[in-house]
PDB file of N, CA and C in Angstrom:
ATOM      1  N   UNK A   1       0.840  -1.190   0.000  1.00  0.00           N
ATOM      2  CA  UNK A   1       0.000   0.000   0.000  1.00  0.00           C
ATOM      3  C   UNK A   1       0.879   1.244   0.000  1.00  0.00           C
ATOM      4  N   UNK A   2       0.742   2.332  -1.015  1.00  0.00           N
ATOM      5  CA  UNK A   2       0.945   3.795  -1.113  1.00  0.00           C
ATOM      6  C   UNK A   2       1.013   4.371   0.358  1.00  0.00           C
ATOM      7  N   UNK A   3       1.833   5.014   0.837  1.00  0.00           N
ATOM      8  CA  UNK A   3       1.952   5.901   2.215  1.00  0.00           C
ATOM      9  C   UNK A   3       1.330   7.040   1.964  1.00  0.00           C
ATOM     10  N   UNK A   4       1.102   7.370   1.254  1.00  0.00           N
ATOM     11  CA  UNK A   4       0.194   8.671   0.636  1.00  0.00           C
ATOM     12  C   UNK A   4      -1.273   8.116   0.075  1.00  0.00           C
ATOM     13  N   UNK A   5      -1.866   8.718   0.729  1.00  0.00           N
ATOM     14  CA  UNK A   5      -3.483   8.452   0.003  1.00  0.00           C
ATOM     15  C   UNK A   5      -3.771   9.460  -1.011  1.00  0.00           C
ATOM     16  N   UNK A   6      -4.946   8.800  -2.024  1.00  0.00           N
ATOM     17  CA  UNK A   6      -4.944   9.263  -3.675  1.00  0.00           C
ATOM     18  C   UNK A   6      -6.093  10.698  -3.181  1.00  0.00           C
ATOM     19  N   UNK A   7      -5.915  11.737  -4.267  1.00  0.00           N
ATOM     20  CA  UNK A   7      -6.715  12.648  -4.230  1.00  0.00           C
ATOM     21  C   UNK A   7      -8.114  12.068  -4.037  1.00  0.00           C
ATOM     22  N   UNK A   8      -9.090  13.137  -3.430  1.00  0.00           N
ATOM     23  CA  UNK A   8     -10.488  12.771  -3.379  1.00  0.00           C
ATOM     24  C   UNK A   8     -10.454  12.057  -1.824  1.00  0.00           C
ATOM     25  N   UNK A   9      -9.395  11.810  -1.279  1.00  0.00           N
ATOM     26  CA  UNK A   9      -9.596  11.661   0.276  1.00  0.00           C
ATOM     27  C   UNK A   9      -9.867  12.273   1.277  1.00  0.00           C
ATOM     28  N   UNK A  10     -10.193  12.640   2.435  1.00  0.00           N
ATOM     29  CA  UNK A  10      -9.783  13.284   3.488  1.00  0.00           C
ATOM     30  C   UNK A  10      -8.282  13.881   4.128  1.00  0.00           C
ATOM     31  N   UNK A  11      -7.810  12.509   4.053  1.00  0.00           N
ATOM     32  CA  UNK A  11      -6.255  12.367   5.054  1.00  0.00           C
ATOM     33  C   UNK A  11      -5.273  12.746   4.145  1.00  0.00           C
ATOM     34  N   UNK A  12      -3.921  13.465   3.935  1.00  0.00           N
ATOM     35  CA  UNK A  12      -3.090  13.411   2.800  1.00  0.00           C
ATOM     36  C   UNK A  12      -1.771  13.316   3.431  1.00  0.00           C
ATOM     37  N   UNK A  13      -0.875  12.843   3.232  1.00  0.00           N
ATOM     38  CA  UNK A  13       0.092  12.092   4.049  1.00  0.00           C
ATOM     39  C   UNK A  13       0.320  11.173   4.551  1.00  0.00           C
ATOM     40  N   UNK A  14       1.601  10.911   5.108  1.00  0.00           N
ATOM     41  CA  UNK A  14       1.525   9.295   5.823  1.00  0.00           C
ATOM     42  C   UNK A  14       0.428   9.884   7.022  1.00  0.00           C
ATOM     43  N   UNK A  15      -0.155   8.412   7.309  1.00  0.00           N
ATOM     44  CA  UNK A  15      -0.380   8.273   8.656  1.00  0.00           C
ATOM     45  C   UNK A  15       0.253   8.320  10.228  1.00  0.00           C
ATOM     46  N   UNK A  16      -0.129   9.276  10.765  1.00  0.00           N
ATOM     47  CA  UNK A  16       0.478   9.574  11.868  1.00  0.00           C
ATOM     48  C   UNK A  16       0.808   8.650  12.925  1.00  0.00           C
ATOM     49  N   UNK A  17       0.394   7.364  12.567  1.00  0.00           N
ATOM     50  CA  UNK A  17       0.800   6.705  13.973  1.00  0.00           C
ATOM     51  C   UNK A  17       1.782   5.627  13.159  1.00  0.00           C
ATOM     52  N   UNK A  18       2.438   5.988  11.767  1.00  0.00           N
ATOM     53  CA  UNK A  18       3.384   4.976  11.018  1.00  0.00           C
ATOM     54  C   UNK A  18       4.823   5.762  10.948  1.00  0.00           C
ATOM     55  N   UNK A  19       4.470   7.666  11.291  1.00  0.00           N
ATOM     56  CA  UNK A  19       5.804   8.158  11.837  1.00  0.00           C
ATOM     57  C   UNK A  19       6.800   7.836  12.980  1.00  0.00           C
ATOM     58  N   UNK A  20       7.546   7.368  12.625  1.00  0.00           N
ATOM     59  CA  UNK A  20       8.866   7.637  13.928  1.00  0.00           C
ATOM     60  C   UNK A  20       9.027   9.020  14.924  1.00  0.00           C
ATOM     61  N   UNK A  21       9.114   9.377  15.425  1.00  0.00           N
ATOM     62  CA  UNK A  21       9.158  10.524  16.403  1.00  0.00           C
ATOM     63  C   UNK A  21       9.963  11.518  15.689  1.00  0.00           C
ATOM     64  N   UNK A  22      10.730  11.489  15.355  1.00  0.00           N
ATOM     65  CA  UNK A  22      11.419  12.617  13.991  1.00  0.00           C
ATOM     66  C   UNK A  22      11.063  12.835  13.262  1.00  0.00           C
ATOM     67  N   UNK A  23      10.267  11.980  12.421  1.00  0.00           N
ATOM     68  CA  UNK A  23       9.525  12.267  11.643  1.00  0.00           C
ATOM     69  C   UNK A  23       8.166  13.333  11.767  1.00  0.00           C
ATOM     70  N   UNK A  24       7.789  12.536  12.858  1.00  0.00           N
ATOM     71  CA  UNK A  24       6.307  13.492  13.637  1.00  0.00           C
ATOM     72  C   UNK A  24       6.774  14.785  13.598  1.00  0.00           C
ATOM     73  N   UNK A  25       8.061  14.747  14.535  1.00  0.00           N
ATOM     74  CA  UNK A  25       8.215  16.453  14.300  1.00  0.00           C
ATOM     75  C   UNK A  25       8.472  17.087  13.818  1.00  0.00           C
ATOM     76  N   UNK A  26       9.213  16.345  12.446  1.00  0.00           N
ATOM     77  CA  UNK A  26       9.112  17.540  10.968  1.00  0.00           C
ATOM     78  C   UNK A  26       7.876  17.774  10.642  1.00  0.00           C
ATOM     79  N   UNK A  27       7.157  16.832  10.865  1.00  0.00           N
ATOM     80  CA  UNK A  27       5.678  17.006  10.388  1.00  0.00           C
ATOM     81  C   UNK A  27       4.807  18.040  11.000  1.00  0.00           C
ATOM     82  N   UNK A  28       4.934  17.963  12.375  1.00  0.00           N
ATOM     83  CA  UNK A  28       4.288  19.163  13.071  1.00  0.00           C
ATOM     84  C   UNK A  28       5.121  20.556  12.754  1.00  0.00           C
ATOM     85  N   UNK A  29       6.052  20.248  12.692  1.00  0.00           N
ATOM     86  CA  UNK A  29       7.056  21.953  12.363  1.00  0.00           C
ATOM     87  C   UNK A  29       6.326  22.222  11.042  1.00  0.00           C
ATOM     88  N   UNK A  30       6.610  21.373  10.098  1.00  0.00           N
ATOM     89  CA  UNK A  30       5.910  22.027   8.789  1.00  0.00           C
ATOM     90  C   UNK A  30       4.973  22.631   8.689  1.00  0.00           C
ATOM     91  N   UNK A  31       3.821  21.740   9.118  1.00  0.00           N
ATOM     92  CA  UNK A  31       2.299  22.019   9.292  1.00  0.00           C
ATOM     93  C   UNK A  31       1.745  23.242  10.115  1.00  0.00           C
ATOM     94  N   UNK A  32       2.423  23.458  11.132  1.00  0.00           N
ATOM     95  CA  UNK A  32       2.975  24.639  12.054  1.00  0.00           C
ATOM     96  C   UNK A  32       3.284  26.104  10.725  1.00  0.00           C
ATOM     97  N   UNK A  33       4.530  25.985  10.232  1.00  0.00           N
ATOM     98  CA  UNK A  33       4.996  26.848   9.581  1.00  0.00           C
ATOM     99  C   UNK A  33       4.234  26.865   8.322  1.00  0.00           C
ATOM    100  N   UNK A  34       3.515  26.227   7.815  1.00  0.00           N
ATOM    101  CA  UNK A  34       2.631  26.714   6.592  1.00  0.00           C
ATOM    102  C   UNK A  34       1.484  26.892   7.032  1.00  0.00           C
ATOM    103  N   UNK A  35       0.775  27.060   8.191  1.00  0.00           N
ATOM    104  CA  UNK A  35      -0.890  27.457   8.895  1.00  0.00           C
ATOM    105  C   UNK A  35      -1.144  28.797   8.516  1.00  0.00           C
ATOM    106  N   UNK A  36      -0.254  29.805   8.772  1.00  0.00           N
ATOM    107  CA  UNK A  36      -0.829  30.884   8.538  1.00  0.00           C
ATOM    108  C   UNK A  36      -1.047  31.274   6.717  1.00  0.00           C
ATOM    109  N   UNK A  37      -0.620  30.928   5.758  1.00  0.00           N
ATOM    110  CA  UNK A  37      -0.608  30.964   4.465  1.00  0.00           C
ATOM    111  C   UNK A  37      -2.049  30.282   4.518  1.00  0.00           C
ATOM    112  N   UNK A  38      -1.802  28.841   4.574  1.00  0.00           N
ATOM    113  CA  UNK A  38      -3.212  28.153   4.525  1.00  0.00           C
ATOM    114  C   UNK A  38      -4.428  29.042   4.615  1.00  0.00           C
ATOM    115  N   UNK A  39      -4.463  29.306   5.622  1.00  0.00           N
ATOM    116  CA  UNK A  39      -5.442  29.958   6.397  1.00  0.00           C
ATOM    117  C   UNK A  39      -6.211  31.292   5.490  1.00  0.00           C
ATOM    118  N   UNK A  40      -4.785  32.349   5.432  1.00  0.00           N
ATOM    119  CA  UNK A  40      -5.090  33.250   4.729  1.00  0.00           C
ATOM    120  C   UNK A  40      -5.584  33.198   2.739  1.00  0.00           C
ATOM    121  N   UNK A  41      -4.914  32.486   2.116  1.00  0.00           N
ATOM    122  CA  UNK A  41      -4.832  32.374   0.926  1.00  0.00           C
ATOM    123  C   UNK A  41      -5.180  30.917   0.345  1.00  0.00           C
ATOM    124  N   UNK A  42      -5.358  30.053   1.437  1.00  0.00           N
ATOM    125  CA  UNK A  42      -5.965  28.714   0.716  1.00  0.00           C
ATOM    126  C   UNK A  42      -7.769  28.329   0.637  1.00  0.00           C
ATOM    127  N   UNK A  43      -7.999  27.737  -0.500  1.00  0.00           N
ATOM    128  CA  UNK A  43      -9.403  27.413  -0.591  1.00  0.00           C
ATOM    129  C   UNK A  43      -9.703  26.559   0.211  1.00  0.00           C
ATOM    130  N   UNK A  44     -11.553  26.809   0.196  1.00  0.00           N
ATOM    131  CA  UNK A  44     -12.125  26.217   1.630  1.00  0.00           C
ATOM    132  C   UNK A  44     -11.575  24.646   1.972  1.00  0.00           C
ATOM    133  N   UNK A  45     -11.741  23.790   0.673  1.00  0.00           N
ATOM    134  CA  UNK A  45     -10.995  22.454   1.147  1.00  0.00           C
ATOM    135  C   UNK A  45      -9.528  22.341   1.299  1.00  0.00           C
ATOM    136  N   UNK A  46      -8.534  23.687   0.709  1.00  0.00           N
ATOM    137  CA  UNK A  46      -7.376  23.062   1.506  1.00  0.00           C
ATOM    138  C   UNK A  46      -7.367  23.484   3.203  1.00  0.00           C
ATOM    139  N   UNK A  47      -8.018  24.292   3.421  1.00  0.00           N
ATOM    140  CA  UNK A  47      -8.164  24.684   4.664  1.00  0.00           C
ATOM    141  C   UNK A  47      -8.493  23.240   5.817  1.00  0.00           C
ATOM    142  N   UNK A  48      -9.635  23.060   5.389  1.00  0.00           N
ATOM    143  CA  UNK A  48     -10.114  21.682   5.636  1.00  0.00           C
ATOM    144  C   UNK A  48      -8.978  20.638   5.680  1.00  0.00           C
ATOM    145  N   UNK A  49      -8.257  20.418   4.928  1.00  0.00           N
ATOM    146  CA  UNK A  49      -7.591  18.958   4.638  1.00  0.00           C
ATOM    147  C   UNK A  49      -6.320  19.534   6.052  1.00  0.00           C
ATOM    148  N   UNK A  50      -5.877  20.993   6.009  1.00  0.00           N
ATOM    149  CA  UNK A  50      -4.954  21.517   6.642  1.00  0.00           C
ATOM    150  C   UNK A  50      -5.535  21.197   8.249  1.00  0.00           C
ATOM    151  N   UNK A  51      -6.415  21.420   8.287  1.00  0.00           N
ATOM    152  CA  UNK A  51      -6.975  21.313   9.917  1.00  0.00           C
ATOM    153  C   UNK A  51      -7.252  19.744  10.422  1.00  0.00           C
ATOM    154  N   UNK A  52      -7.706  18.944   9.199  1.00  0.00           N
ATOM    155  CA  UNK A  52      -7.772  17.611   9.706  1.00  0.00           C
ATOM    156  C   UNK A  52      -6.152  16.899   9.645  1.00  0.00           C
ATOM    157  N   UNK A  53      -5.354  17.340   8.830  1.00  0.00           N
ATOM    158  CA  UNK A  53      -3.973  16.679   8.877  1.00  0.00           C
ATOM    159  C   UNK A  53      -3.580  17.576  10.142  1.00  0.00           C
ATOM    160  N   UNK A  54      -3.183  18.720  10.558  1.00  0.00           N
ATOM    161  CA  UNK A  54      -3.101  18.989  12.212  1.00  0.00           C
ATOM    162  C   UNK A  54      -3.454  18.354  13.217  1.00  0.00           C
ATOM    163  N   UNK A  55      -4.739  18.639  13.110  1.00  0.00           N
ATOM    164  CA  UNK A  55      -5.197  17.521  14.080  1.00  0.00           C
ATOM    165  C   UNK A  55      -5.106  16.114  14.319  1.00  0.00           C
ATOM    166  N   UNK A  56      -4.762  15.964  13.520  1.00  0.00           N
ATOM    167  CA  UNK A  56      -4.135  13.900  13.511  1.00  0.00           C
ATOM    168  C   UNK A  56      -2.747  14.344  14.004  1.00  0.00           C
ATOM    169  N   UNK A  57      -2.060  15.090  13.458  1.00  0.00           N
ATOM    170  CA  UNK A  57      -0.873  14.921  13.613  1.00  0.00           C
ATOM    171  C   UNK A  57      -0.537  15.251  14.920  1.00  0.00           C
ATOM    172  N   UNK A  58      -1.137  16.639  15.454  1.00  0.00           N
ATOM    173  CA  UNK A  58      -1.139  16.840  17.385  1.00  0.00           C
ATOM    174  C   UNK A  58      -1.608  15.753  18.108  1.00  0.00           C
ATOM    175  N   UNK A  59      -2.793  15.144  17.688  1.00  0.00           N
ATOM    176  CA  UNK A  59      -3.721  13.851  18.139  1.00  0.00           C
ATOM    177  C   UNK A  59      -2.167  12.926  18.819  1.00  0.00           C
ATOM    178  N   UNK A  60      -1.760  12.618  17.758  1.00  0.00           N
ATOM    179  CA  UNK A  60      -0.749  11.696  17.880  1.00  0.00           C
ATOM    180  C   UNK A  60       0.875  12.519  18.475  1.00  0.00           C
ATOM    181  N   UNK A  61       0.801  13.151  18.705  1.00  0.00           N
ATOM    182  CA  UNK A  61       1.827  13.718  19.643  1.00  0.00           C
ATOM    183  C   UNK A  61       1.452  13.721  21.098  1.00  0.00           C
ATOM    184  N   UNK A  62       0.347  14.350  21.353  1.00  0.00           N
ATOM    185  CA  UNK A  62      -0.325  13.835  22.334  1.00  0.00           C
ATOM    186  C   UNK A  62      -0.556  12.971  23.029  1.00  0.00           C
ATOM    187  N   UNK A  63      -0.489  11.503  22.049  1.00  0.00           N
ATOM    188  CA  UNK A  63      -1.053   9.930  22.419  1.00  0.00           C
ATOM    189  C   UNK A  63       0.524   9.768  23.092  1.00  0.00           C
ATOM    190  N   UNK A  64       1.134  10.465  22.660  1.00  0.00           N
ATOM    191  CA  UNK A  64       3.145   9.540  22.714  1.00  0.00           C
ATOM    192  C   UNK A  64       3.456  10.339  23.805  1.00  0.00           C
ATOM    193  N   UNK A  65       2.893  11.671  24.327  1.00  0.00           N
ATOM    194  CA  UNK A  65       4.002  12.403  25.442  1.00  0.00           C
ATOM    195  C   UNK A  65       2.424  12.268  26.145  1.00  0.00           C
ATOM    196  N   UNK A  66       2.052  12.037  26.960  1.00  0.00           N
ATOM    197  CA  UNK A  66       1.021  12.338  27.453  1.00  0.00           C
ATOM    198  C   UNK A  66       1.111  13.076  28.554  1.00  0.00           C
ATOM    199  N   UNK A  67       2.477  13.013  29.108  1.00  0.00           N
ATOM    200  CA  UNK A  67       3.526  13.849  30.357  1.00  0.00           C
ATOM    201  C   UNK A  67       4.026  14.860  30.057  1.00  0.00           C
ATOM    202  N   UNK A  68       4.224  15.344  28.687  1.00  0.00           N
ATOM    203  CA  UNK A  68       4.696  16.306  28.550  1.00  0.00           C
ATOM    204  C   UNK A  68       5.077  17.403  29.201  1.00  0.00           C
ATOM    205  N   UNK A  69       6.243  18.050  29.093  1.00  0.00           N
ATOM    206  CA  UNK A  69       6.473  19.461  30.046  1.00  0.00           C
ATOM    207  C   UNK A  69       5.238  20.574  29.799  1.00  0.00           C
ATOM    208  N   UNK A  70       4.737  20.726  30.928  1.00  0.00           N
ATOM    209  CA  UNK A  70       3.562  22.321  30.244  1.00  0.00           C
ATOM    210  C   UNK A  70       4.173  23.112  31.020  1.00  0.00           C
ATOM    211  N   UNK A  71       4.763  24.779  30.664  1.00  0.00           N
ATOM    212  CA  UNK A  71       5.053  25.892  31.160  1.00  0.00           C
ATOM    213  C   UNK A  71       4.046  25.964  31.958  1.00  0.00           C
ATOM    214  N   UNK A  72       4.330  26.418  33.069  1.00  0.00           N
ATOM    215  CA  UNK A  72       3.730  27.600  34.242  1.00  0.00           C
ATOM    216  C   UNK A  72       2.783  28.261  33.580  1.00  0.00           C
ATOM    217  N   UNK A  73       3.513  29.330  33.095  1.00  0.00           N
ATOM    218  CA  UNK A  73       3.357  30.258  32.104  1.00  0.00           C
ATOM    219  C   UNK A  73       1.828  30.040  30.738  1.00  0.00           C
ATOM    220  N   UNK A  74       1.975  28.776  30.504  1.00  0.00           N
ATOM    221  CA  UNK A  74       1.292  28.778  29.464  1.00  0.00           C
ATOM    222  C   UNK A  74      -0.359  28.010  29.918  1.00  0.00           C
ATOM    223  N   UNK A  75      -0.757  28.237  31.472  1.00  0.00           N
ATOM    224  CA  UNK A  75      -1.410  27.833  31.719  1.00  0.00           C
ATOM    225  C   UNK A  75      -2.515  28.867  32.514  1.00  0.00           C
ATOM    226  N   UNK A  76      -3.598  28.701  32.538  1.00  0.00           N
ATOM    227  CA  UNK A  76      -4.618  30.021  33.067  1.00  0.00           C
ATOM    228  C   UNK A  76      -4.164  30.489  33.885  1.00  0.00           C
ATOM    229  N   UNK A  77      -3.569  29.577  35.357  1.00  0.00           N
ATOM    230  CA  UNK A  77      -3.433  30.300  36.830  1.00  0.00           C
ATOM    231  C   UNK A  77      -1.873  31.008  36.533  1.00  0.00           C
ATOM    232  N   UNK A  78      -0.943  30.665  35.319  1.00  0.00           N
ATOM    233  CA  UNK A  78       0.632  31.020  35.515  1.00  0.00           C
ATOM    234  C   UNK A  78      -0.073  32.684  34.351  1.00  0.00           C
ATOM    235  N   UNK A  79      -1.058  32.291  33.418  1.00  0.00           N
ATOM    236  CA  UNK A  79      -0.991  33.920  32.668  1.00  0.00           C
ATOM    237  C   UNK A  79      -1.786  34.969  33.246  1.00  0.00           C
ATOM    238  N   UNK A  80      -2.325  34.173  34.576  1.00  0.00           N
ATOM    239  CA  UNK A  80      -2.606  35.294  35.162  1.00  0.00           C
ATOM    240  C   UNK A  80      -1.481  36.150  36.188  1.00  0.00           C
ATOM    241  N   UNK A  81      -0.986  35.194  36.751  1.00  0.00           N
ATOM    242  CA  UNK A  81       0.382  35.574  37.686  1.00  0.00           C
ATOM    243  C   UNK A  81       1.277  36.751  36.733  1.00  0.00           C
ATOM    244  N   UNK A  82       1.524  35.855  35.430  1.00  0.00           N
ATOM    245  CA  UNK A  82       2.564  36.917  34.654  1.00  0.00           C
ATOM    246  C   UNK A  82       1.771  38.473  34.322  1.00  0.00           C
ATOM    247  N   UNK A  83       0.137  38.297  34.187  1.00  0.00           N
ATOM    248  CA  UNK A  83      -0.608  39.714  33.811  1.00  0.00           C
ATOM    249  C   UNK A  83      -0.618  40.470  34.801  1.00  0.00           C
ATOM    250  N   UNK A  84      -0.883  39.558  36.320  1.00  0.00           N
ATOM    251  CA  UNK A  84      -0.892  40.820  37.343  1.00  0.00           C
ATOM    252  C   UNK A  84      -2.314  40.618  37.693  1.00  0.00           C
ATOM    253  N   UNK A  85      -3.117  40.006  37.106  1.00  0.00           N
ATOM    254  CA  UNK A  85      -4.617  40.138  37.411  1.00  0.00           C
ATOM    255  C   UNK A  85      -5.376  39.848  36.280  1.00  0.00           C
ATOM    256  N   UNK A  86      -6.598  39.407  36.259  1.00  0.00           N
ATOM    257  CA  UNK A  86      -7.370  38.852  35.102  1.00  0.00           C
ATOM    258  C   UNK A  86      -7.525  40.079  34.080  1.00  0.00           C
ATOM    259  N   UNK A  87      -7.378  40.862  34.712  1.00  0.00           N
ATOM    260  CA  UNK A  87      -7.441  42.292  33.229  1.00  0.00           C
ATOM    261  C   UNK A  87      -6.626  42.602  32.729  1.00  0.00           C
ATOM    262  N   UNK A  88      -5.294  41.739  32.831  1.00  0.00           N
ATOM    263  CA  UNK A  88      -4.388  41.990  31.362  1.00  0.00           C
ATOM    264  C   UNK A  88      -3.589  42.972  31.560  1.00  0.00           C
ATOM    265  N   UNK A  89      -3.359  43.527  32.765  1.00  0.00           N
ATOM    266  CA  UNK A  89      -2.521  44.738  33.434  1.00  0.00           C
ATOM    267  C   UNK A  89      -1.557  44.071  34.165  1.00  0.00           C
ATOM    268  N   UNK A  90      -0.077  44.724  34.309  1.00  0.00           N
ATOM    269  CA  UNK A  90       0.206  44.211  35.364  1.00  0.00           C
ATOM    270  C   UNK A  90       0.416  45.726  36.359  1.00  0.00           C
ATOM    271  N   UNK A  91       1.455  45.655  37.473  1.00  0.00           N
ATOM    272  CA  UNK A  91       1.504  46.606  38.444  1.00  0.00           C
ATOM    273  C   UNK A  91       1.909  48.038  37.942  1.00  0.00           C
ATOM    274  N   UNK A  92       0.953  48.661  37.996  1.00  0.00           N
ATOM    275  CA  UNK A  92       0.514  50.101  38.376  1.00  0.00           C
ATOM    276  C   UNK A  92       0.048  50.211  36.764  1.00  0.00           C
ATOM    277  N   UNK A  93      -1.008  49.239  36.541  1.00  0.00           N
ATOM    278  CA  UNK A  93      -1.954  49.350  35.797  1.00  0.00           C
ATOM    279  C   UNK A  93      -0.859  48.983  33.957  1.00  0.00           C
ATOM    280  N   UNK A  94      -0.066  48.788  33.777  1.00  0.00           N
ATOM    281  CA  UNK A  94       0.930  49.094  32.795  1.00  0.00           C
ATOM    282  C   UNK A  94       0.163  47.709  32.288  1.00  0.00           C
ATOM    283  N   UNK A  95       0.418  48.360  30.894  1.00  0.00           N
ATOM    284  CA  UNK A  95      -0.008  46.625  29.992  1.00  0.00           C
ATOM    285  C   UNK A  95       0.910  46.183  29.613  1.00  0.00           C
ATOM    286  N   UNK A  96       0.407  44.606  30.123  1.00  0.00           N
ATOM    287  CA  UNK A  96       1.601  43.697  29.986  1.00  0.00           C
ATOM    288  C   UNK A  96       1.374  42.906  28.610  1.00  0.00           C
ATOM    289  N   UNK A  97       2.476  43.064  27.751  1.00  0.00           N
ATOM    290  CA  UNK A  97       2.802  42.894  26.421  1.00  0.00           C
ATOM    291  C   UNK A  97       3.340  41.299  26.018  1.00  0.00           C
ATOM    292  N   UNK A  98       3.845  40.811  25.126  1.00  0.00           N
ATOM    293  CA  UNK A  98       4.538  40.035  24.731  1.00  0.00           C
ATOM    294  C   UNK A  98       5.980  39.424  25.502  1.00  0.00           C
ATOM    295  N   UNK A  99       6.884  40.657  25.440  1.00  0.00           N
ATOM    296  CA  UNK A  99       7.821  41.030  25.615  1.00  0.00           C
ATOM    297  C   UNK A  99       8.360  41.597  27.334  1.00  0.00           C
ATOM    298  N   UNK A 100       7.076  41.839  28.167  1.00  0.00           N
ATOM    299  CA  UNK A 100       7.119  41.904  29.771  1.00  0.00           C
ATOM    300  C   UNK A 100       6.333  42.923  29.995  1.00  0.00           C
ATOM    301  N   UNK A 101       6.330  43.426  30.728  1.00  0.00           N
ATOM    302  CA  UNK A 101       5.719  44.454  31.987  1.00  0.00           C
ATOM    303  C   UNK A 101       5.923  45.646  31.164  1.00  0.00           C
ATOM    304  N   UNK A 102       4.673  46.662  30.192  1.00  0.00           N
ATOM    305  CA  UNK A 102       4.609  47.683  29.750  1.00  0.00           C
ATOM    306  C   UNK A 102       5.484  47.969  28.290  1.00  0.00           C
ATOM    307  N   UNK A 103       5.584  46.745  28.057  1.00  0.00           N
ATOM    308  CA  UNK A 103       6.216  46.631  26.073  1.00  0.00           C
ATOM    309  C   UNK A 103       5.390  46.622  25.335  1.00  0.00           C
ATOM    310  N   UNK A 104       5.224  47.201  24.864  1.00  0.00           N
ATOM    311  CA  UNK A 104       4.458  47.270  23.406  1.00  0.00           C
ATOM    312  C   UNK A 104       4.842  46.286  21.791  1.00  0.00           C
ATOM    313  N   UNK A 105       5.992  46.482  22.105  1.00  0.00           N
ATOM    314  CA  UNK A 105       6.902  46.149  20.741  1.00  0.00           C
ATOM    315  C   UNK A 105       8.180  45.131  21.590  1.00  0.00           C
ATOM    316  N   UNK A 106       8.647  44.807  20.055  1.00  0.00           N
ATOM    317  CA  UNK A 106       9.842  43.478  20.851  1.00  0.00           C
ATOM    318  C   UNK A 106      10.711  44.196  20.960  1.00  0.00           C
ATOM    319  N   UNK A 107      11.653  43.560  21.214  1.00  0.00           N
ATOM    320  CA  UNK A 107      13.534  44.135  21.419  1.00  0.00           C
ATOM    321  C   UNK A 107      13.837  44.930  20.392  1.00  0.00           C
ATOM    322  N   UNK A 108      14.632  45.719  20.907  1.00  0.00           N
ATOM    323  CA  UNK A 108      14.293  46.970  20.047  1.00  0.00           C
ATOM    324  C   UNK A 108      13.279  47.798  19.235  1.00  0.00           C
ATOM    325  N   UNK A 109      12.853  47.530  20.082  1.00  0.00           N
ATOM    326  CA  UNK A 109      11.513  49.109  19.937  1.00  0.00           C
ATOM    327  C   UNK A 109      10.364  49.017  18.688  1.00  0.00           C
ATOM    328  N   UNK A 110      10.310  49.807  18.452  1.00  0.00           N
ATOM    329  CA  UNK A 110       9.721  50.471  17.172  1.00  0.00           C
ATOM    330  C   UNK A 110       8.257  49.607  17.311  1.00  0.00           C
TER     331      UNK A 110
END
């Protein structure tokens, strides 16, 4: 059998649970780094095929680390700690940005 399924499918790619772990994660980097193009400039079914090949492909990253490290940070009670408070401020009202406590813009300015 073809590792690639024929046009007129759903799925396009290997199957995610026939990747090796290196593999997976070229796969998620890619899929990662071409989302926003997709998104913006692709038709309704590549959009579609783009969101169901993601989703298999996280599905199955998921199934393999199920322990995974999660940031502090990247979790409700740690982005509130880093905001200062549920309104997105931190101390003495300054909005807290990307970049820390009252940035607007990244490293170096502008």
């Amino acid at each position: 059998m073809d590792d690639h399924d024929e046009r007129g499918t759903t799925m396009t790619g290997v199957d995610p649970d026939r990747l090796d772990d290196q593999q997976l994660m070229r796969e998620l980097e890619t899929i990662h780094r071409t989302r926003h193009d997709t998104l913006l400039y692709g038709s309704n079914d590549a959009l579609r095929a783009h969101n169901d090949r993601m989703a298999r492909l996280e599905g199955e990253y998921l199934r393999r680390n199920p322990s995974r490290f999660v940031s502090p940070g990247r979790t409700r009670e740690g982005a509130r700690e880093r905001t200062g408070g549920a309104d997105g401020r931190g101390p003495e009202g300054a909005p807290v940005g990307k970049w820390g406590p009252g940035a607007t813009t990244g490293p170096g300015g502008a």
